[in-house]
C-alpha atoms as a PDB file:
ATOM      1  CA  UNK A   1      18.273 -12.704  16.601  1.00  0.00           C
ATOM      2  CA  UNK A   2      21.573 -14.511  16.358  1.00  0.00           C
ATOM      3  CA  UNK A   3      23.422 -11.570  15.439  1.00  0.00           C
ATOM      4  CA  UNK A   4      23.012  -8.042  13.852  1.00  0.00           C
ATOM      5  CA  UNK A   5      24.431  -6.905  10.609  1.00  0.00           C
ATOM      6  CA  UNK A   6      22.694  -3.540  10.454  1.00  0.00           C
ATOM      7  CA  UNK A   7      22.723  -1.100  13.344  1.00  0.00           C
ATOM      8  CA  UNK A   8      20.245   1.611  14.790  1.00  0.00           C
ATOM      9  CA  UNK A   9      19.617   4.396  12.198  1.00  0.00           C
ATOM     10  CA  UNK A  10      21.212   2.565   9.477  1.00  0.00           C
ATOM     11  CA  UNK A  11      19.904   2.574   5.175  1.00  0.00           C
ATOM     12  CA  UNK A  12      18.878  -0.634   3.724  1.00  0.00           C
ATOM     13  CA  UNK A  13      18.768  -2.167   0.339  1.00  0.00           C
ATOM     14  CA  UNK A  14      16.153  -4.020  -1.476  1.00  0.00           C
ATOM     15  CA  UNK A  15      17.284  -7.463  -0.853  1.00  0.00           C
ATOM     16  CA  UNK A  16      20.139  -6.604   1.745  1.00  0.00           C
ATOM     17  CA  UNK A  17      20.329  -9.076   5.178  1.00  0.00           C
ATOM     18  CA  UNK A  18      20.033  -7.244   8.416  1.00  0.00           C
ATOM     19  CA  UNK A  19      20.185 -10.217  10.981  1.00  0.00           C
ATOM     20  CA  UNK A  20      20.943 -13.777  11.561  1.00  0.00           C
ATOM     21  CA  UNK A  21      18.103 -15.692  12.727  1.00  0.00           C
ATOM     22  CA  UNK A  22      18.843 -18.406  15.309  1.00  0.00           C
ATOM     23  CA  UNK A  23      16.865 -20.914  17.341  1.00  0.00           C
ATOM     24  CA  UNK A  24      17.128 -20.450  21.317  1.00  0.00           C
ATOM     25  CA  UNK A  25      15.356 -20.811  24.226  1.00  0.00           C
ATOM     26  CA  UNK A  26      11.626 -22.859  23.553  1.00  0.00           C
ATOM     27  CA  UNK A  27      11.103 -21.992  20.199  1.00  0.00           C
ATOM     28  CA  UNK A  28      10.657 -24.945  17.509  1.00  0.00           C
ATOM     29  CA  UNK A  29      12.316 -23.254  14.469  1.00  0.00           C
ATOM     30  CA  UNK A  30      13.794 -19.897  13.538  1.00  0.00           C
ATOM     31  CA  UNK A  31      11.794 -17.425  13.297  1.00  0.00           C
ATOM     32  CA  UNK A  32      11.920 -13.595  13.319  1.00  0.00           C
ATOM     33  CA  UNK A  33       9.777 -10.729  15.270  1.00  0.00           C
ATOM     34  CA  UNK A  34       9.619  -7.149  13.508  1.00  0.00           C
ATOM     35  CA  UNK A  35       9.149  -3.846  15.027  1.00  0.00           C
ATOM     36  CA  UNK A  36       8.796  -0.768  12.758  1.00  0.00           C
ATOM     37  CA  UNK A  37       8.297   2.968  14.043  1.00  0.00           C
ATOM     38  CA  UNK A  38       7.885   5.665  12.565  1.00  0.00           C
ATOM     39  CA  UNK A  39      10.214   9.539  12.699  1.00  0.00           C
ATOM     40  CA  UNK A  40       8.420  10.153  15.653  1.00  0.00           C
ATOM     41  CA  UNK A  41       9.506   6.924  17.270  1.00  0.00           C
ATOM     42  CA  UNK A  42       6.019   5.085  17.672  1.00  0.00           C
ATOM     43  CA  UNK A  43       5.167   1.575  16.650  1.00  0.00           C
ATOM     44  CA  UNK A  44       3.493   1.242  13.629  1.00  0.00           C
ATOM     45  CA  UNK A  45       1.966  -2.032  12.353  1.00  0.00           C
ATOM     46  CA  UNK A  46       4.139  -3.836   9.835  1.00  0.00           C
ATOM     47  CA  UNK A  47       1.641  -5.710   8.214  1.00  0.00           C
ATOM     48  CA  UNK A  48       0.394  -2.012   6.368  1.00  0.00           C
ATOM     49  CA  UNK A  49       4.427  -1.851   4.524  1.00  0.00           C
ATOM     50  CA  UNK A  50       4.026  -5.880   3.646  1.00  0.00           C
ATOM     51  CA  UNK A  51       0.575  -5.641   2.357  1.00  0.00           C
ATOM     52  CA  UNK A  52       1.315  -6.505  -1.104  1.00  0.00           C
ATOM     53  CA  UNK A  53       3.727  -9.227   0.080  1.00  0.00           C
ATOM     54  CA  UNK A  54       1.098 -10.993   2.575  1.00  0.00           C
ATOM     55  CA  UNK A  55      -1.755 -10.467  -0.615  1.00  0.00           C
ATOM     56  CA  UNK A  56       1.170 -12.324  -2.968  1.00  0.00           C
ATOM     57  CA  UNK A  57       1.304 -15.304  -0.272  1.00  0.00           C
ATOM     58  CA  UNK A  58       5.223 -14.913   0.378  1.00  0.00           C
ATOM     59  CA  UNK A  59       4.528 -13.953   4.014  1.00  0.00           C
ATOM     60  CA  UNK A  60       2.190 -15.146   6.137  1.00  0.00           C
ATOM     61  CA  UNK A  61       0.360 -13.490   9.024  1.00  0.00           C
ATOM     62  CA  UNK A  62      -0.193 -15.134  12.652  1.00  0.00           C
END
């Protein structure tokens, strides 16, 4: 991330930026990571909240 425009704990909006993405280090483009847990603080896979937006083709999975 370039920089953070949401913090730790924080409500979103449909729509709403969260982060700058930036291009460091040895990576070829920008690009973003995600990490979403759950109340009880344990990773949960993102790909089960996107499903419908993977299935729609306006994400793509790696």
């Amino acid at each position: 991330m370039n920089k953070y425009i949401v913090e730790e704990g924080d409500f979103i909006a449909k729509n709403q930026k969260i982060a700058l993405s930036g291009n460091t280090g040895y990576s070829t483009g920008p690009h973003v990571h995600v990490g979403v847990k759950d109340k009880s603080d344990n990773y949960i896979d993102p790909e089960i909240l996107f499903e419908n937006i993977i299935e729609k083709g306006l994400l793509t999975k790696n």
